[in-house]
C-alpha atoms as a PDB file:
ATOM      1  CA  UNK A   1     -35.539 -53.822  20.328  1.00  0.00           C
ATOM      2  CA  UNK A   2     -37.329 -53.158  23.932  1.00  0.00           C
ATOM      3  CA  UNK A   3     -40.416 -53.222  25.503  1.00  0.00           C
ATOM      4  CA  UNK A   4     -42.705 -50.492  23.364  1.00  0.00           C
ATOM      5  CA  UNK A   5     -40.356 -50.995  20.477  1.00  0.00           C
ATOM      6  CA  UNK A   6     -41.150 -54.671  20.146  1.00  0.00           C
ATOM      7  CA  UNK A   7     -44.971 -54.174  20.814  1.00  0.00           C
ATOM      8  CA  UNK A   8     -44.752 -51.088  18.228  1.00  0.00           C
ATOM      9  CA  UNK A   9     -42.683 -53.207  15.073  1.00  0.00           C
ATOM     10  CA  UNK A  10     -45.884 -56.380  16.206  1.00  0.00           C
ATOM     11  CA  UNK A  11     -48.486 -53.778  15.732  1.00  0.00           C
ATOM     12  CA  UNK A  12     -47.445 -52.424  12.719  1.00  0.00           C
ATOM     13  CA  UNK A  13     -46.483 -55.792  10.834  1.00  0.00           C
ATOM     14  CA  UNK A  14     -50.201 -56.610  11.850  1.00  0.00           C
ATOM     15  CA  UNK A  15     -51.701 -53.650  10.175  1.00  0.00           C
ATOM     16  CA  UNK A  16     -50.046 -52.955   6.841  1.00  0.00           C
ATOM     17  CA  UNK A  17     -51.569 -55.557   4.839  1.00  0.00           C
ATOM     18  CA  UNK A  18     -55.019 -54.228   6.105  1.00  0.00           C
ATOM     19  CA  UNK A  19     -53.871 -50.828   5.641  1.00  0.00           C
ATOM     20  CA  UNK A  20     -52.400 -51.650   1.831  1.00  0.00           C
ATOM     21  CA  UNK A  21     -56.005 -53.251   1.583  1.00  0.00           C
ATOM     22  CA  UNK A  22     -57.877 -50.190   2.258  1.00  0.00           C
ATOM     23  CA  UNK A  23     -55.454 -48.229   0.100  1.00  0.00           C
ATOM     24  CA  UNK A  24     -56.013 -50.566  -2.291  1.00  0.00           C
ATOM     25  CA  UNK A  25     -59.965 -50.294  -2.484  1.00  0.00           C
ATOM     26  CA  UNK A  26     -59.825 -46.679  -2.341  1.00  0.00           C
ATOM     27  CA  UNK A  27     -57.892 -46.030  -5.481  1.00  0.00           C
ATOM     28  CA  UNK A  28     -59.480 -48.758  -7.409  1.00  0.00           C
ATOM     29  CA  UNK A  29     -63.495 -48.694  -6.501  1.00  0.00           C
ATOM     30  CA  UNK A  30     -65.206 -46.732  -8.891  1.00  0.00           C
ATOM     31  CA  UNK A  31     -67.043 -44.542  -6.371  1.00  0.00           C
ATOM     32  CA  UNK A  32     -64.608 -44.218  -3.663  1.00  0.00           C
ATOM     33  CA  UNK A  33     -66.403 -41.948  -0.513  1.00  0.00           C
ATOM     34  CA  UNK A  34     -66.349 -38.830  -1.315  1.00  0.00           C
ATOM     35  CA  UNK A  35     -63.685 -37.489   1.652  1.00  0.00           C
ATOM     36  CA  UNK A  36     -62.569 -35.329  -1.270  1.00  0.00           C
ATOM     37  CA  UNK A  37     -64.962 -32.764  -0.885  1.00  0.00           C
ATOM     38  CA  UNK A  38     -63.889 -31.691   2.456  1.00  0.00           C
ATOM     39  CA  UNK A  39     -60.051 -32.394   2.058  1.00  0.00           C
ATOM     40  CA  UNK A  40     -57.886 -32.063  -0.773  1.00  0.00           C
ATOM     41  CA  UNK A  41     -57.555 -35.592  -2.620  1.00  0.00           C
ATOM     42  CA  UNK A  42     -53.486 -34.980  -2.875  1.00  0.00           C
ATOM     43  CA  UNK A  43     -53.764 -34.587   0.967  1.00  0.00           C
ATOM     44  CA  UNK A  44     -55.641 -38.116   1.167  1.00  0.00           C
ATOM     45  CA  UNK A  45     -52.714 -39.733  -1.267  1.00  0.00           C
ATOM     46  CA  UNK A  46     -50.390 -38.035   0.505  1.00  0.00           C
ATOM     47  CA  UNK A  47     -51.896 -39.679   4.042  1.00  0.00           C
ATOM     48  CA  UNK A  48     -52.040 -43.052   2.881  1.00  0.00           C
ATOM     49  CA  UNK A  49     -48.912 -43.312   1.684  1.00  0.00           C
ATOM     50  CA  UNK A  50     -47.280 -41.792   4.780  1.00  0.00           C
ATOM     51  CA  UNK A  51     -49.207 -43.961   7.246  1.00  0.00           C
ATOM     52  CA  UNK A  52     -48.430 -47.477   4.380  1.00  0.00           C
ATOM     53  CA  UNK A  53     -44.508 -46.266   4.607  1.00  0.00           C
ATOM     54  CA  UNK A  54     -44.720 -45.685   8.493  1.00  0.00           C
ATOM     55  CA  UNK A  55     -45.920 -48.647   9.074  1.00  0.00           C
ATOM     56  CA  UNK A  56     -43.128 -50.417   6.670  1.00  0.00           C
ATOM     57  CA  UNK A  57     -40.461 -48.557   8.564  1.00  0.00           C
ATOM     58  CA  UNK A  58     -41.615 -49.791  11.926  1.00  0.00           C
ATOM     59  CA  UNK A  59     -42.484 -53.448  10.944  1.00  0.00           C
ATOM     60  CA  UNK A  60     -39.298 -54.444   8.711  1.00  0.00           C
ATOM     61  CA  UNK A  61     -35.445 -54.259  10.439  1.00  0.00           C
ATOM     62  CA  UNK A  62     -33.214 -53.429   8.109  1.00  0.00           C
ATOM     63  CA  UNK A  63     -33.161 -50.608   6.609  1.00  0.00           C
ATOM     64  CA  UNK A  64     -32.266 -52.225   2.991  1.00  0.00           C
ATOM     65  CA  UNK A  65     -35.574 -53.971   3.788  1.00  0.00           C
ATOM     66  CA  UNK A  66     -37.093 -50.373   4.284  1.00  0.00           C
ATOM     67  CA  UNK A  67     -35.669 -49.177   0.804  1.00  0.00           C
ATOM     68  CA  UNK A  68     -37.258 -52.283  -1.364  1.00  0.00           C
ATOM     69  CA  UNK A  69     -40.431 -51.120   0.545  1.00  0.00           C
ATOM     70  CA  UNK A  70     -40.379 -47.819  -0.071  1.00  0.00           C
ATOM     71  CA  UNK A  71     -39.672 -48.490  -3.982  1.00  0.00           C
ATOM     72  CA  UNK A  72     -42.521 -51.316  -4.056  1.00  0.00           C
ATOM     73  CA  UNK A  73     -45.127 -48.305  -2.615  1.00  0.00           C
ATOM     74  CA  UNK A  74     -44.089 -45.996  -5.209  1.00  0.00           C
ATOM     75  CA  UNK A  75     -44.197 -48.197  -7.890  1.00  0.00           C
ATOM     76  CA  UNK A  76     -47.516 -49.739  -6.540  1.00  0.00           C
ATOM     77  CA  UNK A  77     -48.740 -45.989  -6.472  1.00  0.00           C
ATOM     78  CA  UNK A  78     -47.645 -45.724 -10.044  1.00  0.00           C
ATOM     79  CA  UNK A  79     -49.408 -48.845 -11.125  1.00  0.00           C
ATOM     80  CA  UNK A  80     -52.916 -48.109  -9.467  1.00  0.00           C
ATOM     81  CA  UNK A  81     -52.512 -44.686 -11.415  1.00  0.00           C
ATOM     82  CA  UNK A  82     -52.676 -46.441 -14.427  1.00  0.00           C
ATOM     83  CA  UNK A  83     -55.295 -49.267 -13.963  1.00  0.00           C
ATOM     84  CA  UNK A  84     -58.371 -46.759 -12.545  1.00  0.00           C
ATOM     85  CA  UNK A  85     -58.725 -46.186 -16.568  1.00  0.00           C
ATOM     86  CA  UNK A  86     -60.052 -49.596 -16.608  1.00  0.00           C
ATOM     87  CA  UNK A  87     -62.494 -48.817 -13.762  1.00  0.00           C
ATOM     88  CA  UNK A  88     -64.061 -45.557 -14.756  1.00  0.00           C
ATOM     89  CA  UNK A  89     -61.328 -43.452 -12.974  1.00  0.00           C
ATOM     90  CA  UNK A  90     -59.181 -41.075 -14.451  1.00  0.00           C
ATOM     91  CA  UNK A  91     -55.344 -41.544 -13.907  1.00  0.00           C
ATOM     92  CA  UNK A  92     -53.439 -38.572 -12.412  1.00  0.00           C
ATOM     93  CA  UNK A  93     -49.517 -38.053 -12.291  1.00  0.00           C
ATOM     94  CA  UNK A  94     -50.282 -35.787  -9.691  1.00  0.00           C
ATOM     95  CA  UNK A  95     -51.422 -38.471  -7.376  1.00  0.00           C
ATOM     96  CA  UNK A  96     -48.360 -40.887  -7.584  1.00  0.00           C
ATOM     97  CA  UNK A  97     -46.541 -37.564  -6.995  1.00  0.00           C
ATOM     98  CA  UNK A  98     -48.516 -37.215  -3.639  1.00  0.00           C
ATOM     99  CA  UNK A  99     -48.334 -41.075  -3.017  1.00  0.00           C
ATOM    100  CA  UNK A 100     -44.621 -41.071  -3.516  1.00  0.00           C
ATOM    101  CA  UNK A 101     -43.984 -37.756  -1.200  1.00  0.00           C
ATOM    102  CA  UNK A 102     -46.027 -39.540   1.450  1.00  0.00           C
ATOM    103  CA  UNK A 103     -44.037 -42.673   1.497  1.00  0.00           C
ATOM    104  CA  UNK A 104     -40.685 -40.839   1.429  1.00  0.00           C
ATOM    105  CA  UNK A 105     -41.925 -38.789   4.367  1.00  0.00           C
ATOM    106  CA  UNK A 106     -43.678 -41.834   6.138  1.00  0.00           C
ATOM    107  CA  UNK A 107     -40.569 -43.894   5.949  1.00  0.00           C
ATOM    108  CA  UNK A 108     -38.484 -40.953   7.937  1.00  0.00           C
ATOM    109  CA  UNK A 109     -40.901 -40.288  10.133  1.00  0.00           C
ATOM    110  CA  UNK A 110     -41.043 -44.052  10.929  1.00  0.00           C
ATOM    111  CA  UNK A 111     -37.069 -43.989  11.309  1.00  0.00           C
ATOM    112  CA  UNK A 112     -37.480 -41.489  13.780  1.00  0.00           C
ATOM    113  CA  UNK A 113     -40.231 -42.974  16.099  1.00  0.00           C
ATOM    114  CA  UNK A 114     -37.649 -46.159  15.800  1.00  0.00           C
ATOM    115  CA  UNK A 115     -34.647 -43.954  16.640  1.00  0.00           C
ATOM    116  CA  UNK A 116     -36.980 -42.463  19.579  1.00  0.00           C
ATOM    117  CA  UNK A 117     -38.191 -45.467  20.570  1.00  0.00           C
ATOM    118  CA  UNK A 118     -34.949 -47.346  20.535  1.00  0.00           C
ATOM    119  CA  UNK A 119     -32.852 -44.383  22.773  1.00  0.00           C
ATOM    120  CA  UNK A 120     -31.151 -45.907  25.880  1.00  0.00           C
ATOM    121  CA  UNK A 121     -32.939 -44.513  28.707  1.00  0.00           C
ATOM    122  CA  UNK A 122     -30.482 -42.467  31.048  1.00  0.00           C
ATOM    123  CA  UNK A 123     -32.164 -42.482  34.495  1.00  0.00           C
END
């Protein structure tokens, strides 16, 4: 890894944990803000789980690593599905749907920034 591609896989190991945070809070607070109303709410699971897989793909180096990763988002999705019931939420399949087509799609579109980012220059 070179130059951008080192700063790039630093920044992002730096911001998932905040960015899982967030995600975090904003499935399981009862009164999340209410983005909703001006963008679809499979949109915003779909978003979150794209930018949480992005960041996986360009923070972990193998792509084995990448697969666990993607699996441990989906089945996080899946389990903060199921515990909003205890927080006044309602559960939606719908939603870990949208969470898992984000982090499929985040985790190729962070394969291909790496691929990008990674090209031997030909000057």
């Amino acid at each position: 890894m070179r130059g951008f591609g080192r700063v790039l896989h630093n920044l992002a190991a730096v911001l998932f944990w905040p960015a899982m945070a967030l995600v975090t809070w904003g499935e399981l607070t009862p009164s999340p803000p209410h983005l909703e109303v001006h963008i679809w709410d499979k949109l915003l699971h779909v978003t979150a789980y794209f930018g949480l897989a992005a960041l996986a793909a360009l923070s972990l180096k193998t792509r084995r690593s990448l697969i666990y990763a993607v699996l441990g988002l989906i089945l996080f999705g899946g389990l903060l599905e199921i515990v909003p019931n205890l927080t006044g939420r309602d559960a939606d399949w719908l939603d870990e749907a949208a969470n898992s087509l984000g982090a499929l799609l985040g985790a190729a579109a962070g394969l291909i920034v790496l691929r990008l980012v990674d090209r031997p220059s030909h000057d």
